[in-house]
Protein backbone atom coordinates (compact mmCIF):
# COMPACT_ATOMS: atom_id res chain seq x y z
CA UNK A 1 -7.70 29.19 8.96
CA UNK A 2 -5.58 29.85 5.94
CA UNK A 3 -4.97 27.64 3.26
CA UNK A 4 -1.86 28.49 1.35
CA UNK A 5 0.05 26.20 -1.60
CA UNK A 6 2.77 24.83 -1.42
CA UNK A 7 5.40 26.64 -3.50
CA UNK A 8 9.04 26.76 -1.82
CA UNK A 9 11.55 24.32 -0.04
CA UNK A 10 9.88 25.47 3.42
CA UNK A 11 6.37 24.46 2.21
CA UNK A 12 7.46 21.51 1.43
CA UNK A 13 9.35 21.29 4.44
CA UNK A 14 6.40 22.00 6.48
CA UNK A 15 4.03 19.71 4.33
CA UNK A 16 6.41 16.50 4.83
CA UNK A 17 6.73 17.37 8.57
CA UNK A 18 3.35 17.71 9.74
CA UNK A 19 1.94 14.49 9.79
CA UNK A 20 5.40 13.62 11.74
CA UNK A 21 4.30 16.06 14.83
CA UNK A 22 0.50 14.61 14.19
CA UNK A 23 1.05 10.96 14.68
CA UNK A 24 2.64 8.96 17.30
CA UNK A 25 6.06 7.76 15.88
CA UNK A 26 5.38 4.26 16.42
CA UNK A 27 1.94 3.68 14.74
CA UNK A 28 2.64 6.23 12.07
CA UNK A 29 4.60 5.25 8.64
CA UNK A 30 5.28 8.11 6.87
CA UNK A 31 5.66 8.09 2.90
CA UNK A 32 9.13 9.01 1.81
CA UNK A 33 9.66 12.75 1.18
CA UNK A 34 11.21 12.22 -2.22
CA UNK A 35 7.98 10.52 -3.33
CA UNK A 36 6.02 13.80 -2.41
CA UNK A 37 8.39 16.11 -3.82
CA UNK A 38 8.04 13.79 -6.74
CA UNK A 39 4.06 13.79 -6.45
CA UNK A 40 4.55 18.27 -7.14
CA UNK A 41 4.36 17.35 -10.79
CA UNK A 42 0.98 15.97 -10.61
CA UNK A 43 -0.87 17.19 -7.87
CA UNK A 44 -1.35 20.97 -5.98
CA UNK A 45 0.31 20.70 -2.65
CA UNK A 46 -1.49 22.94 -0.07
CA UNK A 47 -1.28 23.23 3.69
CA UNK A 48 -3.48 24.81 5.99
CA UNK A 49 -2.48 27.11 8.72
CA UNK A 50 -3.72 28.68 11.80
CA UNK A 51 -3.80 32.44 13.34
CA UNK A 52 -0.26 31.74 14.54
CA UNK A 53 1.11 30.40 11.17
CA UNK A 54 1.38 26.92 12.48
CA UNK A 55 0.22 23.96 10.08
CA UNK A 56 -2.85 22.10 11.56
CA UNK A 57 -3.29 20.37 8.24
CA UNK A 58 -2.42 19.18 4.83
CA UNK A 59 -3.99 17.83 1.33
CA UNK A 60 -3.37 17.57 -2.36
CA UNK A 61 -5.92 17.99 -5.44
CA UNK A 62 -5.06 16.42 -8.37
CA UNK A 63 -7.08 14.17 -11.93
CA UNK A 64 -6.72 11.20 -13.45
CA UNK A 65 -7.64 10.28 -17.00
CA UNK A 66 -7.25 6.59 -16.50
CA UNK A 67 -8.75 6.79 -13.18
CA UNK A 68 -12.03 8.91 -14.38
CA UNK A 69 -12.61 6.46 -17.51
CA UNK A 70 -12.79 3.74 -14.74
CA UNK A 71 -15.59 4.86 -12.10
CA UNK A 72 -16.66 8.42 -13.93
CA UNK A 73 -15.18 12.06 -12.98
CA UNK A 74 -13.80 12.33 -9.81
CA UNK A 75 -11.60 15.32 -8.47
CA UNK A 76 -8.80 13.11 -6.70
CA UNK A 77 -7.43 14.56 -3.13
CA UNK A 78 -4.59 13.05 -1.25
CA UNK A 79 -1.66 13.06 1.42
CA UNK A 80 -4.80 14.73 3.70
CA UNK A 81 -3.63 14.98 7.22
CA UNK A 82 -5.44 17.26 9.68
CA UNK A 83 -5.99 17.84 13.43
CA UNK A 84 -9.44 17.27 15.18
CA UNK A 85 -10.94 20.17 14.80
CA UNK A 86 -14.36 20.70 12.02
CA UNK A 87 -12.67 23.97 10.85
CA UNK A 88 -9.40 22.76 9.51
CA UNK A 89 -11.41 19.61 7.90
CA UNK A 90 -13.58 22.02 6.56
CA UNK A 91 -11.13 24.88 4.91
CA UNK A 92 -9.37 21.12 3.37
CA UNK A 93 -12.50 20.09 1.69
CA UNK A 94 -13.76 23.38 0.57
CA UNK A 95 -10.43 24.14 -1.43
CA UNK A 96 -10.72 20.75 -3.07
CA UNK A 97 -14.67 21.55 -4.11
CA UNK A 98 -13.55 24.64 -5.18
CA UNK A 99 -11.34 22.62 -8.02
CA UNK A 100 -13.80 20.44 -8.78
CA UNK A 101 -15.73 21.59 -10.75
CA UNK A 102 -19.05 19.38 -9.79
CA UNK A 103 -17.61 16.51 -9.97
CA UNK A 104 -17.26 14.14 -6.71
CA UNK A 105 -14.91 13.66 -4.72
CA UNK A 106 -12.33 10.41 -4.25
CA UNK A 107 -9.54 9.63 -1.93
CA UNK A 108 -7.20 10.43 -0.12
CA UNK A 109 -4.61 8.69 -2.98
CA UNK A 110 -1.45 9.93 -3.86
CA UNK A 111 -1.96 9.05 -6.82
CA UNK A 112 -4.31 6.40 -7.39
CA UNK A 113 -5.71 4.11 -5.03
CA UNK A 114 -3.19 1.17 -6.17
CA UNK A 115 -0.71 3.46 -5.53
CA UNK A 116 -1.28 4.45 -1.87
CA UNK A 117 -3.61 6.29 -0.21
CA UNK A 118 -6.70 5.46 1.97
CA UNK A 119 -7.94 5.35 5.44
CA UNK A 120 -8.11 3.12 8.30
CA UNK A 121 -11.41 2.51 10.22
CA UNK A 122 -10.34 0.27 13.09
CA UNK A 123 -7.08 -1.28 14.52
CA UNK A 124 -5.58 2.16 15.76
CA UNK A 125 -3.85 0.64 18.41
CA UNK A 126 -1.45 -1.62 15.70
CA UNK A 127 1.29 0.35 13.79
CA UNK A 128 0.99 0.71 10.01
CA UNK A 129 3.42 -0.59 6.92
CA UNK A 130 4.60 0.35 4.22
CA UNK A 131 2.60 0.80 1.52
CA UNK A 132 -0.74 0.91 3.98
CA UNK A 133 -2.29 3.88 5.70
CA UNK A 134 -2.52 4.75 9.35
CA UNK A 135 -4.76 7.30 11.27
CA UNK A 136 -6.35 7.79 14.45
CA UNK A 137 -9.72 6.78 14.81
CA UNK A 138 -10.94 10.74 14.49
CA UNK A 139 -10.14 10.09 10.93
CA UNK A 140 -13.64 8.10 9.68
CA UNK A 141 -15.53 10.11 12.09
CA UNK A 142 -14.46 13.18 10.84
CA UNK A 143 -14.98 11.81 7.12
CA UNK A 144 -18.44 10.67 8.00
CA UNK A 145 -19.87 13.22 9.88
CA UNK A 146 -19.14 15.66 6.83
CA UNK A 147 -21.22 13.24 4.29
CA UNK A 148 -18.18 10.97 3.26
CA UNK A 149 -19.44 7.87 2.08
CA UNK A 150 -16.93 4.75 2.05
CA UNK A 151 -16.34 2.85 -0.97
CA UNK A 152 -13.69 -0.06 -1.86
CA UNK A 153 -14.10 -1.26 1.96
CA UNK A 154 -11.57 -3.55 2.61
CA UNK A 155 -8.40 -5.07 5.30
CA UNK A 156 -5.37 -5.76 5.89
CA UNK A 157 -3.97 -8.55 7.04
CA UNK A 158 -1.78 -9.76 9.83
CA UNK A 159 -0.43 -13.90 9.50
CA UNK A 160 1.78 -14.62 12.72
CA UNK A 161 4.62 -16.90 11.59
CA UNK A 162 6.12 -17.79 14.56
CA UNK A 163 3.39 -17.16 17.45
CA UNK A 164 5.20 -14.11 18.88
CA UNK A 165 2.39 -11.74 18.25
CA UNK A 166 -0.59 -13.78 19.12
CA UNK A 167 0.56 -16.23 21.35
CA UNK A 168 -0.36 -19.31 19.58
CA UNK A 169 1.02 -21.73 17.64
CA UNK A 170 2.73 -21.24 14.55
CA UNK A 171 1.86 -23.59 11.36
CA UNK A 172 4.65 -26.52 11.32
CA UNK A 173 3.43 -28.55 8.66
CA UNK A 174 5.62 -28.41 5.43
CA UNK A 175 2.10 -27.08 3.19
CA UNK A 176 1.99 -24.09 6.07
CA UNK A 177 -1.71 -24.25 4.81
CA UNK A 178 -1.37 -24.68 0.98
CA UNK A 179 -1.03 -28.01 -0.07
CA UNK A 180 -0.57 -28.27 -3.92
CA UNK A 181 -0.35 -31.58 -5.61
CA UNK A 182 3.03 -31.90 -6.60
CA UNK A 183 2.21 -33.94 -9.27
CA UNK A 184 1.02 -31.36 -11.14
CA UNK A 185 4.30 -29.38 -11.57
CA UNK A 186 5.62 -31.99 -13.73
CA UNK A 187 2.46 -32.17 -16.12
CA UNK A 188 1.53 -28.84 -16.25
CA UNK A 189 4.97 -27.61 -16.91
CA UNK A 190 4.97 -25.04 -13.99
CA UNK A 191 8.24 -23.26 -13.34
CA UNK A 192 8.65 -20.99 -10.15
CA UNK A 193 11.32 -18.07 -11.15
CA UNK A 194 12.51 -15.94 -8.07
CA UNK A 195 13.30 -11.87 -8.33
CA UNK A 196 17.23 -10.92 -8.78
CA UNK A 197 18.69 -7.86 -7.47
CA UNK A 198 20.71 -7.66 -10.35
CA UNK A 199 18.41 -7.97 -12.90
CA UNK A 200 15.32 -6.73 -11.07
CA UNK A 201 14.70 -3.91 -13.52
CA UNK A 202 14.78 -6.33 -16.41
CA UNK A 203 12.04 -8.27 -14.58
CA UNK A 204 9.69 -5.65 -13.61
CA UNK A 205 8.21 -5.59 -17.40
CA UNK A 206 6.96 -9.65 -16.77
CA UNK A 207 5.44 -8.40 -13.76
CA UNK A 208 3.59 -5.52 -15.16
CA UNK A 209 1.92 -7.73 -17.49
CA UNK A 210 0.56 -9.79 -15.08
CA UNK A 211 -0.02 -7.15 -12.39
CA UNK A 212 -2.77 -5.13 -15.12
CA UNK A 213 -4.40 -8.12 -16.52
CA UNK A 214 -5.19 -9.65 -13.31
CA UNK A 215 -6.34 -6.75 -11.79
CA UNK A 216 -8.25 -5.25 -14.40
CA UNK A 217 -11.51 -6.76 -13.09
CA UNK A 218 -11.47 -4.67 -10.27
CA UNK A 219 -13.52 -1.22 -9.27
CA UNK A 220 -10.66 0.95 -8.15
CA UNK A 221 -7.66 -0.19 -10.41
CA UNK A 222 -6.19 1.41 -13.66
CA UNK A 223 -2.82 0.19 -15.71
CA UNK A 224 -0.24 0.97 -13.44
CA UNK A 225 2.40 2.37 -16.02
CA UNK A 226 6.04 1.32 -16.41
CA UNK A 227 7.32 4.97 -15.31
CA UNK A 228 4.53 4.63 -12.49
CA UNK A 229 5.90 1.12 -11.48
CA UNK A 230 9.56 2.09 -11.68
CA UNK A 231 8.81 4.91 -9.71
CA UNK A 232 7.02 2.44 -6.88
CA UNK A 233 9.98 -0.10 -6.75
CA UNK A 234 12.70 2.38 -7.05
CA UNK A 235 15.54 1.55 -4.31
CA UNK A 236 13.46 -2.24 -3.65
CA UNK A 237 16.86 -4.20 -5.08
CA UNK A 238 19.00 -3.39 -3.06
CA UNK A 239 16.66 -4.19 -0.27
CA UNK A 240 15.09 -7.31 -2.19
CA UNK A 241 15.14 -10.74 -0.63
CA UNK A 242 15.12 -12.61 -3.76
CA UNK A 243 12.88 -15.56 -2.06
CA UNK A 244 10.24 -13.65 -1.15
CA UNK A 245 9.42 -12.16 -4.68
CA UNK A 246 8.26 -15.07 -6.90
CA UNK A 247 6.33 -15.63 -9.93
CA UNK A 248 5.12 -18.69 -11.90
CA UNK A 249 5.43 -19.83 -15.04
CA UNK A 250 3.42 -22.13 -17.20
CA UNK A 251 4.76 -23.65 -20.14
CA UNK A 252 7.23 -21.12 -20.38
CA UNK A 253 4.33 -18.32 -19.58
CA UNK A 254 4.28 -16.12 -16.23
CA UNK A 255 0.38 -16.56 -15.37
CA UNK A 256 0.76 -15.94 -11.44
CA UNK A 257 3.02 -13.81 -8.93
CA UNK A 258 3.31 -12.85 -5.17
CA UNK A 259 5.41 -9.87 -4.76
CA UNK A 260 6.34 -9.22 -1.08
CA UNK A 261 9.12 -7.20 0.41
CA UNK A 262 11.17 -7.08 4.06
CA UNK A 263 9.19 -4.42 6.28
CA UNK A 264 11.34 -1.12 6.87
CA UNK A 265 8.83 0.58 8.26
CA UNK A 266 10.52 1.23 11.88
CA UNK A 267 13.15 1.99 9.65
CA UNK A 268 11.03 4.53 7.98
CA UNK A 269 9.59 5.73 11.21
CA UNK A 270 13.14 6.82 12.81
CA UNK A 271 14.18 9.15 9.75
CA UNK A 272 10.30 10.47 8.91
CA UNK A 273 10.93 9.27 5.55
CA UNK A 274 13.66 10.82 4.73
CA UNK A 275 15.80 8.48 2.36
CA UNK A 276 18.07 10.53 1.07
CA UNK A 277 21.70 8.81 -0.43
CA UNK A 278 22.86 9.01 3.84
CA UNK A 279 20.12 7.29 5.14
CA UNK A 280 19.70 4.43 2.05
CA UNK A 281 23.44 3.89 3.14
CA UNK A 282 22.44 3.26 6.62
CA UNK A 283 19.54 0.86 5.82
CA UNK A 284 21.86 -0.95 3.64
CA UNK A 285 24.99 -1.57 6.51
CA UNK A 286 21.70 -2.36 8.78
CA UNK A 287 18.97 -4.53 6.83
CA UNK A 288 19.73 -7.38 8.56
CA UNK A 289 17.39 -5.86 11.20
CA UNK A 290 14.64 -5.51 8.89
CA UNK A 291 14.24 -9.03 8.11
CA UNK A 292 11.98 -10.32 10.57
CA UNK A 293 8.44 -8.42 9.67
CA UNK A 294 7.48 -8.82 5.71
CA UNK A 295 4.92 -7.17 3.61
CA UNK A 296 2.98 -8.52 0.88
CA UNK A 297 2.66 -5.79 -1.62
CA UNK A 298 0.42 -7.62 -4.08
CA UNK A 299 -0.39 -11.10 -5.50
CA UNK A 300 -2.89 -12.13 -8.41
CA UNK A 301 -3.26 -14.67 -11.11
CA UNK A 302 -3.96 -13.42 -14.88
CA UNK A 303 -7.59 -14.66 -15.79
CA UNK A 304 -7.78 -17.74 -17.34
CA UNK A 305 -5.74 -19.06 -15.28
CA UNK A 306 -7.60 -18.02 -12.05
CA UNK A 307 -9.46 -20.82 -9.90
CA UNK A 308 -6.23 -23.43 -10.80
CA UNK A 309 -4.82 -22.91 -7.62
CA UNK A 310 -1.34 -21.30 -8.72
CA UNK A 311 -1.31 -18.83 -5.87
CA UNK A 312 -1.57 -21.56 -3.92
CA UNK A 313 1.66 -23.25 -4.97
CA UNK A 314 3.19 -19.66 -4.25
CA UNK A 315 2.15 -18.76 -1.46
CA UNK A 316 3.63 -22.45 -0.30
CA UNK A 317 6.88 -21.17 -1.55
CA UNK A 318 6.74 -17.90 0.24
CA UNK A 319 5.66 -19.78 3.36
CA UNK A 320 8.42 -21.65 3.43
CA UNK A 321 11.13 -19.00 2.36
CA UNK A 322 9.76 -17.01 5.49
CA UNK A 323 9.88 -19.77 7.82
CA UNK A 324 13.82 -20.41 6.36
CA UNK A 325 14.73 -17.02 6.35
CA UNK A 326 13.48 -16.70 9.77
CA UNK A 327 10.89 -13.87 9.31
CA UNK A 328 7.77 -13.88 12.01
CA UNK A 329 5.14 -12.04 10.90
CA UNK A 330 3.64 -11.09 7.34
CA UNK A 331 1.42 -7.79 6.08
CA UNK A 332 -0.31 -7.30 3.87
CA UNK A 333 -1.96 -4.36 1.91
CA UNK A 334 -5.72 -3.66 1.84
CA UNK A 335 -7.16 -7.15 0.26
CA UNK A 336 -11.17 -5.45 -0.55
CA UNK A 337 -14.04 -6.95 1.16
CA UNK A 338 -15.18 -8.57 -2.25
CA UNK A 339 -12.37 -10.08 -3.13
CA UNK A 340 -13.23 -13.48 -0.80
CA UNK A 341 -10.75 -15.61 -3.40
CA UNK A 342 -8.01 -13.21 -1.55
CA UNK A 343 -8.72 -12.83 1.67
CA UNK A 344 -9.06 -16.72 1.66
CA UNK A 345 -5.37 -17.28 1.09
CA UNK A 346 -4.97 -15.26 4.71
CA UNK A 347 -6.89 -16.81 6.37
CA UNK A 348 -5.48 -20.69 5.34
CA UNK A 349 -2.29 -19.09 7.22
CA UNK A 350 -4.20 -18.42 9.97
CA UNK A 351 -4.18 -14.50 9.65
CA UNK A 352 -6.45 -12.04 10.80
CA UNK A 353 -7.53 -8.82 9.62
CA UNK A 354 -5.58 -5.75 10.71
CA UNK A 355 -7.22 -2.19 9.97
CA UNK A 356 -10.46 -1.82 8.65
CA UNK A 357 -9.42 -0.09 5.01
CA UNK A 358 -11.52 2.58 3.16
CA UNK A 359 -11.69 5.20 0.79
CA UNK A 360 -13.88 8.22 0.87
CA UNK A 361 -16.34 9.55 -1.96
CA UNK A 362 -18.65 12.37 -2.12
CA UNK A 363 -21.32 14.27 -4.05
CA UNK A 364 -23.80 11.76 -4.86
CA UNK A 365 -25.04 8.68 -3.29
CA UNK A 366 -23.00 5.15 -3.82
């Protein structure tokens, strides 16, 4: 085994296209190639290869300032792909030590964990999203068995809309699970403001604000950035369903939001993430296709105003602009095991968890 950086156009190449020969092509939903060329900045890209020059596997190595004065030094790896074999895994792990100067290891996330990143521990058999993580179940093993310890555990989620999936019965009641006194929205002055494809970059600063305070409490998260955000929701408004993105205000105050997003991720899987001007122009003439799965990217409320019940109103607003718009199943990203206030909305829609979620740590106990 040789591992060898990633320095030309044919690295790169061979660093996007790996994972796409790894994983079947109908589980696996491969991050889009401009956000890895774009990740080169931050990160060493290295592949590894074998006697015959082919790649068996893949990594990055990489710090964060905001990341270390959250949970101590770590040496961050990520976009790690690799066949089953202890060797490859191995040669991976060793050239991250080898940068790490004894500190422990964190990921795989490319760049942070509430960027993306992560692994899945169970539900191999369901395709992955966007935004989310899939690997076969050598993954964890292989993570494990070379003194990986998990940390963050959490799931996604799965809600069936329209029984399709599961075979039952889909919620027909106008709450859909959420019942909010309507009363309130008069007294308290609530207000709930919908996302614009015209003026989406305009709106991404109100989100921002709310998306750091309310998840500042937990472990894993650091301030995403406005460049970092931009960066995340670049190409999103000309996709954007303007009902699904929602945010409440208070007195004239965002305090809550739910930001969810039509699921392109068979999309993604026919090009191998290649969304280059072409391909956006193909997804555009053909979106109407994409709007039957969704994916809730994230939801919170800012702290004092958590335990009110405003992501209950919203999520009987998104409810309902699914059920209009005709959608039949909602994802969502990896909700931690901890976080029981979150995971609770799911489940009042009847959802289930989807993969088992983890990141990996190592060099001391957790």
């Amino acid at each position: 085994m040789r591992l060898e950086p990633v320095r030309s156009r044919a690295d790169l190449r061979a660093f996007v296209d790996f994972p796409l020969r790894l994983h079947p092509t109908d589980r696996y939903v491969p991050l889009v190639s401009s956000v890895i060329a774009a990740h080169r900045g931050a990160a060493e890209l290295f592949v590894v290869r074998d006697r015959r020059g082919d790649v068996v596997g893949r990594t990055s190595v990489h710090r964060s300032a905001p990341f270390d004065a959250k949970v101590g030094p770590r040496q961050l790896f990520g976009h790690t792909e690799f066949v089953d074999d202890d060797d490859v895994f191995t040669a991976i792990m060793d050239a991250v030590e080898a940068r790490a100067d004894g500190r422990q290891l964190f990921g795989p996330v490319a760049l942070l964990p509430n960027q993306t990143g992560g692994v899945i521990t169970s539900g191999f058999a369901d395709r992955g999203f966007v935004d989310s993580a899939w690997n076969p179940a050598y993954y964890p093993d292989m993570y494990e068995r070379h003194g990986f310890h998990r940390r963050f555990e959490a799931d996604t989620w799965l809600v069936d809309l329209d029984g399709t999936t599961t075979g039952a019965s889909p919620a027909v009641d106008a709450d859909h699970g959420f019942a909010f006194d309507d009363a309130r929205i008069a007294s308290e002055r609530l207000v709930i403001r919908h996302g614009s494809r015209w003026h989406l970059r305009g709106q991404l600063p109100i989100l921002r604000r709310m998306l750091n305070a309310s998840f500042a409490q937990l472990g894993y998260y650091t301030d995403i950035s406005a460049e970092q955000l931009a960066e995340q929701t670049d190409g999103l408004a000309f996709l954007l369903d303007e009902a699904l993105l929602l945010w409440l205000e208070k007195a004239g105050r965002p305090v809550a939001f739910v930001v969810t997003v039509p699921d392109i991720s068979e999309y993604l899987m026919r090009v191998g993430g290649r969304l280059g001007v072409l391909n956006q122009l193909r997804l555009l003439a053909t979106r109407g296709r994409y709007r039957r799965d969704a994916v809730l990217i994230i939801k919170g409320t800012v702290p004092d105003e958590q335990g009110n019940g405003y992501l209950t109103l919203l999520s009987r607003e998104l409810h309902r602009n699914l059920a209009r718009n005709g959608y039949r199943t909602l994802r969502s990203t990896f909700v931690e095991r901890t976080n029981v206030a979150s995971a609770a909305q799911y489940r009042r829609a009847s959802g289930r968890p989807l993969h088992g979620y983890t990141f990996y740590e190592r060099g001391a106990a957790v």
